[in-house]
Protein backbone atom coordinates (compact mmCIF):
# COMPACT_ATOMS: atom_id res chain seq x y z
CA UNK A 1 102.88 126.71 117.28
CA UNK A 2 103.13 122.73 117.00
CA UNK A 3 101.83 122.97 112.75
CA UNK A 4 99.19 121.00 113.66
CA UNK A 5 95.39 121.39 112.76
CA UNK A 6 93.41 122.05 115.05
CA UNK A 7 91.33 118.64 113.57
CA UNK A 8 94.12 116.63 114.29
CA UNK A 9 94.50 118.20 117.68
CA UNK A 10 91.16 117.15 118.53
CA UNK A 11 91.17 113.69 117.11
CA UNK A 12 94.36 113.18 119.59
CA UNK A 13 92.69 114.65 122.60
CA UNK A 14 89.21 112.62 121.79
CA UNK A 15 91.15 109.25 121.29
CA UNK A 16 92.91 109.62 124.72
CA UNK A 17 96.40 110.52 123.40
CA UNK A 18 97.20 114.05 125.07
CA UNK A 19 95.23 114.69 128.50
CA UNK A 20 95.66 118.68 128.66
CA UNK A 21 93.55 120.24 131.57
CA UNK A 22 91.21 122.99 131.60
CA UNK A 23 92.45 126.53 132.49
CA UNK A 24 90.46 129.38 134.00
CA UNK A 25 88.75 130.57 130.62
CA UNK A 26 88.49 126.52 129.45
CA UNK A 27 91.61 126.53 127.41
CA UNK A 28 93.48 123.10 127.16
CA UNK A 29 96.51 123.50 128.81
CA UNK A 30 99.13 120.62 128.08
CA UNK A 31 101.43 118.79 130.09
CA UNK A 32 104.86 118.25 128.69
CA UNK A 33 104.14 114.48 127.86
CA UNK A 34 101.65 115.96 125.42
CA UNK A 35 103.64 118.47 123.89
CA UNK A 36 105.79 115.37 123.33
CA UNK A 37 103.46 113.83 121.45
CA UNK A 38 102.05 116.21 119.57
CA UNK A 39 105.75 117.23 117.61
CA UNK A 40 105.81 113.40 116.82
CA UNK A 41 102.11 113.68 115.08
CA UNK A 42 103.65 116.71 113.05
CA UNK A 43 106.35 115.14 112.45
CA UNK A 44 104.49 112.37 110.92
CA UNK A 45 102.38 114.42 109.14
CA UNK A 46 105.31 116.79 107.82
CA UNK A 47 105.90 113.43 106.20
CA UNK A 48 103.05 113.33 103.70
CA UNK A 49 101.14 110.57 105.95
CA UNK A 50 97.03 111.80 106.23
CA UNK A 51 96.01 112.80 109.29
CA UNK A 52 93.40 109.45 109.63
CA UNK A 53 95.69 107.02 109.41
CA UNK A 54 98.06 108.88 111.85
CA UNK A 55 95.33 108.56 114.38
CA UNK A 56 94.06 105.03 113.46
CA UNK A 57 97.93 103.85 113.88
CA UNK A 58 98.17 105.59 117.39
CA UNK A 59 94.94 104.15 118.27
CA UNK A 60 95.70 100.88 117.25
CA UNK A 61 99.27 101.22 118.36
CA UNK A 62 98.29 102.25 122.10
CA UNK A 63 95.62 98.68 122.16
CA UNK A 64 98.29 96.68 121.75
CA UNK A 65 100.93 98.67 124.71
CA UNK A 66 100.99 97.49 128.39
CA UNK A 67 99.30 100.00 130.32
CA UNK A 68 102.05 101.09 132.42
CA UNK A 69 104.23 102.01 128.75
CA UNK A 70 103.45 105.61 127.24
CA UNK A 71 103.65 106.33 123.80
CA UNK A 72 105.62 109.25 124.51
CA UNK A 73 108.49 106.58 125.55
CA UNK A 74 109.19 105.48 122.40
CA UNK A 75 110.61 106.88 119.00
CA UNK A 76 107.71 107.01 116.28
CA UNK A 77 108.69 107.64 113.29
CA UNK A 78 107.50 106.87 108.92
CA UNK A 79 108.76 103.99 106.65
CA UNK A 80 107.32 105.01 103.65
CA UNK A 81 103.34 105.69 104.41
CA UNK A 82 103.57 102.88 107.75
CA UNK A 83 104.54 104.25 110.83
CA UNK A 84 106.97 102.04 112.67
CA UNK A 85 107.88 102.00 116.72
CA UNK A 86 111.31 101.75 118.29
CA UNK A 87 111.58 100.82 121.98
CA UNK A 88 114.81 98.80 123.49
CA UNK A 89 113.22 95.48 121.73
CA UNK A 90 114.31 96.60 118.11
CA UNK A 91 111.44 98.44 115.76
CA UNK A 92 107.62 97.27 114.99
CA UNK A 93 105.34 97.95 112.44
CA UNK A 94 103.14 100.59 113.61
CA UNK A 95 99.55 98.67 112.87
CA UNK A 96 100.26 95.41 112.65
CA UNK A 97 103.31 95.24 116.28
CA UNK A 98 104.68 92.93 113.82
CA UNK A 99 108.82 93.09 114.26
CA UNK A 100 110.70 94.98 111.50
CA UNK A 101 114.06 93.91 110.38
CA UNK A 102 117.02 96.73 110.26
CA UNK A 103 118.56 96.69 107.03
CA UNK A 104 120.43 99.96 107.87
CA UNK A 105 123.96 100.03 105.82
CA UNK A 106 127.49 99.77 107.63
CA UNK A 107 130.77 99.57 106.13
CA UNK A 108 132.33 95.73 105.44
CA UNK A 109 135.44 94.55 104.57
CA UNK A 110 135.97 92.76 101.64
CA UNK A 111 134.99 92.19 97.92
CA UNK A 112 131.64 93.49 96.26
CA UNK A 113 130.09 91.48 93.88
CA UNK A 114 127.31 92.89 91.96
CA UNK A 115 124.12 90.72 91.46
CA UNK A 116 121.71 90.74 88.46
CA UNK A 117 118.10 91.84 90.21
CA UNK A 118 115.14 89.99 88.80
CA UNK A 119 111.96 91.78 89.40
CA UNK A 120 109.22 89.87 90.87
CA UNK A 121 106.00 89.34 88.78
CA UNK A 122 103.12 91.86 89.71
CA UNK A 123 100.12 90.50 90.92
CA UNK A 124 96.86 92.40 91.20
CA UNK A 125 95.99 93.07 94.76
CA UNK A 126 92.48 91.72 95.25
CA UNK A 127 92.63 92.22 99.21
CA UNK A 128 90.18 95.24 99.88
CA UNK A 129 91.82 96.61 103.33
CA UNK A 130 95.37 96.66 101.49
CA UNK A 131 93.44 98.87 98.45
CA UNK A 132 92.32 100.69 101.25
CA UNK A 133 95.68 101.39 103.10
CA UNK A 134 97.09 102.39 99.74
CA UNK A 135 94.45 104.68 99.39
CA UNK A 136 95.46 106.63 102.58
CA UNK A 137 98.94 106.38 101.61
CA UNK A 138 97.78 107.94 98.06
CA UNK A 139 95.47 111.16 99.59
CA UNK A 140 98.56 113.58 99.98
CA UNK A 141 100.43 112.94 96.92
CA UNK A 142 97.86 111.57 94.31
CA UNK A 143 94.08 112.27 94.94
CA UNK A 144 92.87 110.95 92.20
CA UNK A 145 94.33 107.68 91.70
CA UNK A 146 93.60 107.78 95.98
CA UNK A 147 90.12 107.75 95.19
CA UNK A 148 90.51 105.44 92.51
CA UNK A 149 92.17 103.11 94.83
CA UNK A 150 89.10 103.82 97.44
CA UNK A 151 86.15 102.86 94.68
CA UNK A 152 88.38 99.32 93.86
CA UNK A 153 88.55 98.97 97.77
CA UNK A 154 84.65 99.13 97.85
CA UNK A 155 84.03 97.49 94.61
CA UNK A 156 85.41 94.68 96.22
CA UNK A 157 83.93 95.06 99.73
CA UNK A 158 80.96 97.18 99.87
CA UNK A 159 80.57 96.48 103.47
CA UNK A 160 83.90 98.50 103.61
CA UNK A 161 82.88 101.33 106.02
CA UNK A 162 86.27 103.13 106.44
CA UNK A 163 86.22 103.31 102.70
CA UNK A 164 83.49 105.45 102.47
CA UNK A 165 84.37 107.48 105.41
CA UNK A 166 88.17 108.32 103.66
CA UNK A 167 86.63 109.06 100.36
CA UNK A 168 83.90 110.88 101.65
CA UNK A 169 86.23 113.18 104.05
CA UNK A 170 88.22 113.89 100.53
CA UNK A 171 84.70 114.76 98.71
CA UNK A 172 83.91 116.91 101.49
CA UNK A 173 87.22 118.59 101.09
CA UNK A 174 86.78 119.45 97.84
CA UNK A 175 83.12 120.66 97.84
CA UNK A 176 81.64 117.51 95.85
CA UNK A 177 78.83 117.21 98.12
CA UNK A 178 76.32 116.11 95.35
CA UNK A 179 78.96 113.04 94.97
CA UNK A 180 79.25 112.52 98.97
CA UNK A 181 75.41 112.68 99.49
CA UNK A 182 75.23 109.20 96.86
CA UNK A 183 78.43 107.50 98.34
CA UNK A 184 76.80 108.45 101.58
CA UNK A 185 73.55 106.50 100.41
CA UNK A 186 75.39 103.88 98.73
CA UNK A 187 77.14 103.07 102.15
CA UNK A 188 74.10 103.06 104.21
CA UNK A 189 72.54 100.27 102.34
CA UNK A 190 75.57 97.87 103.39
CA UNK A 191 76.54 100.25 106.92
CA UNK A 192 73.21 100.66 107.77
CA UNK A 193 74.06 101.53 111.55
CA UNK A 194 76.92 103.39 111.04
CA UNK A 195 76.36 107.29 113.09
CA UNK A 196 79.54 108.32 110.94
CA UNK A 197 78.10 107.52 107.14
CA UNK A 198 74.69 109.08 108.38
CA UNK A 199 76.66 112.02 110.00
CA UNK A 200 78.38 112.90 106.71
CA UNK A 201 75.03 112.36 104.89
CA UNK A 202 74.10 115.51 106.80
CA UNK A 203 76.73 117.60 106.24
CA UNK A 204 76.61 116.60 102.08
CA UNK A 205 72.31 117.75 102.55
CA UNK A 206 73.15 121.14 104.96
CA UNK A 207 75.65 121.98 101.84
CA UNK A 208 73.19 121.36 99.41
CA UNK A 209 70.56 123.17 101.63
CA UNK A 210 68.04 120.57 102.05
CA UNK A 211 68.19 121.57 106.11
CA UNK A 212 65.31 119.31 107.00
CA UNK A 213 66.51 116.19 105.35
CA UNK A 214 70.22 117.04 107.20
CA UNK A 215 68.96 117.44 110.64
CA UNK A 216 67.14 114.33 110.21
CA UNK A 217 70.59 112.39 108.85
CA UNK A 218 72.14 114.21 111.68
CA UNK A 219 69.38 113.10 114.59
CA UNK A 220 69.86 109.39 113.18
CA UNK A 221 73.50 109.73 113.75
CA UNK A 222 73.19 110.59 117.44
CA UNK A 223 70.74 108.11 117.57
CA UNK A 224 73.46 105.55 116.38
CA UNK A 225 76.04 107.78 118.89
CA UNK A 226 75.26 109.92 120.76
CA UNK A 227 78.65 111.33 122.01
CA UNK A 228 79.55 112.16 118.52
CA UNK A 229 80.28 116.21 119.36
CA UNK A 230 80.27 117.40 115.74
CA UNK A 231 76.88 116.22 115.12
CA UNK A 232 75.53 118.32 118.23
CA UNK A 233 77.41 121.18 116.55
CA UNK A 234 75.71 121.01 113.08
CA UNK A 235 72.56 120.56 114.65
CA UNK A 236 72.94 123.51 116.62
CA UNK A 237 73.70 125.76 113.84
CA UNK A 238 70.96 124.04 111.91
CA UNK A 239 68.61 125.28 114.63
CA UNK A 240 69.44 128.69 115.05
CA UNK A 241 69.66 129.04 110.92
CA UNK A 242 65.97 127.90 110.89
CA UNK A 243 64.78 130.12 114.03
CA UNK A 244 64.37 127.03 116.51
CA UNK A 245 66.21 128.74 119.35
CA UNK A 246 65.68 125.58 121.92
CA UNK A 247 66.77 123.25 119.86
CA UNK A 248 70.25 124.90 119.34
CA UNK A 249 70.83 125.83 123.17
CA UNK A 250 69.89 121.90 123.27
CA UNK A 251 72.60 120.41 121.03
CA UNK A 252 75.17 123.33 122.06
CA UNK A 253 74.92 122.22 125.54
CA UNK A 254 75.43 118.75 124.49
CA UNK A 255 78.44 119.50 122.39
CA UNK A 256 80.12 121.83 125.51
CA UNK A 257 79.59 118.49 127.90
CA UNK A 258 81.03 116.57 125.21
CA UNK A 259 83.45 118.98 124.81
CA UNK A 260 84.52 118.89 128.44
């Protein structure tokens, strides 16, 4: 009803955004405030912006709020691929709560005078996180020079972890599971306790079939974290594909606590 994935959904309810209740047959039943929220995320994302970096703005958005100030009281809207925030104080950059100046046009009197506009000099951007946001900004519109922009980020920083995780969500995506299993192990050698990079190591071996080697990447991960609910899931089907009925009433009971 909202256009929203159900992924993105989830990502909202798991990072504390929307707090719907359970009905009488489970269901999440939202409140109003939630509702609220969830038309600005698809508004966002009806605005080219990748789901990720509409919940790692939120996220980082709501650390920086006073407790007693809800997102859903302010007006959330894109600049380009940033998200900016107005409330009665004027309009911040989304990430950063760094204030934005409002160069909005109203009529003047007087005389126009037309200036001659000297373009400033490129410079290469050498600063790995910036790569990296301009990576996200690139997923919707340009995948490939996105993942371009991604392999520069980690060329640069190798210790990068996000960087892997965004490419390898967009190899997943488009089946190249071969190519996420090596960024996977690339990664790990500078991430080496990251449940995330181990988790997606798992899902790049279940596609490729090697089941043993995947429930092993995905043990490691819950190892690393274990209240990370998709892992439980995969393991669970992982199980009951190889006839190990305990084990997948083990990590489906898991993921339903998480769940809850």
């Amino acid at each position: 009803m909202l256009g929203l994935s159900r992924h993105v959904v989830a990502g909202l309810v798991e990072a504390g955004f929307v707090t719907p209740i359970r009905g009488k047959r489970n269901e999440w039943r939202f409140s109003f405030q939630d509702v609220m929220l969830l038309r600005t995320a698809h508004a966002l994302h009806s605005q080219s912006i990748p789901p990720r970096r509409i919940l790692r703005s939120l996220a980082r958005l709501k650390a920086k709020l006073p407790a007693e100030l809800p997102l859903t009281g302010l007006r959330i809207t894109a600049i380009g691929s940033d998200l900016a925030v107005r409330d009665r104080s004027g309009r911040l950059q989304g990430d950063s709560g760094q204030l934005l100046l409002d160069f909005e046009v109203a009529p003047v009197g007087g005389t126009v005078a037309v200036l001659q506009r000297v373009p400033a000099p490129k410079v290469a951007d050498t600063d790995p996180k910036s790569i990296h946001e301009r990576a996200l900004a690139l997923e919707a519109t340009d995948p490939a020079a996105a993942e371009a922009a991604y392999l520069q980020a980690l060329a640069l920083a190798p210790d990068l972890e996000d960087a892997y995780l965004d490419l390898g969500a967009m190899l997943d995506a488009a089946g190249r599971h071969a190519e996420l299993l090596r960024l996977c192990d690339a990664g790990l050698q500078h991430c080496p306790q990251s449940a995330l990079l181990h988790f997606n190591r798992g899902v790049a071996l279940d596609h490729q079939g090697q089941l043993t080697d995947a429930a092993a990447s995905y043990e490691r991960s819950l190892m690393l974290d274990p209240t990370l609910a998709d892992a439980h899931f995969n393991l669970a089907k992982l199980y009951q594909q190889t006839g190990d009925e305990r084990g997948a009433l083990r990590h489906y009971s898991a993921y339903r606590r998480l769940q809850r």
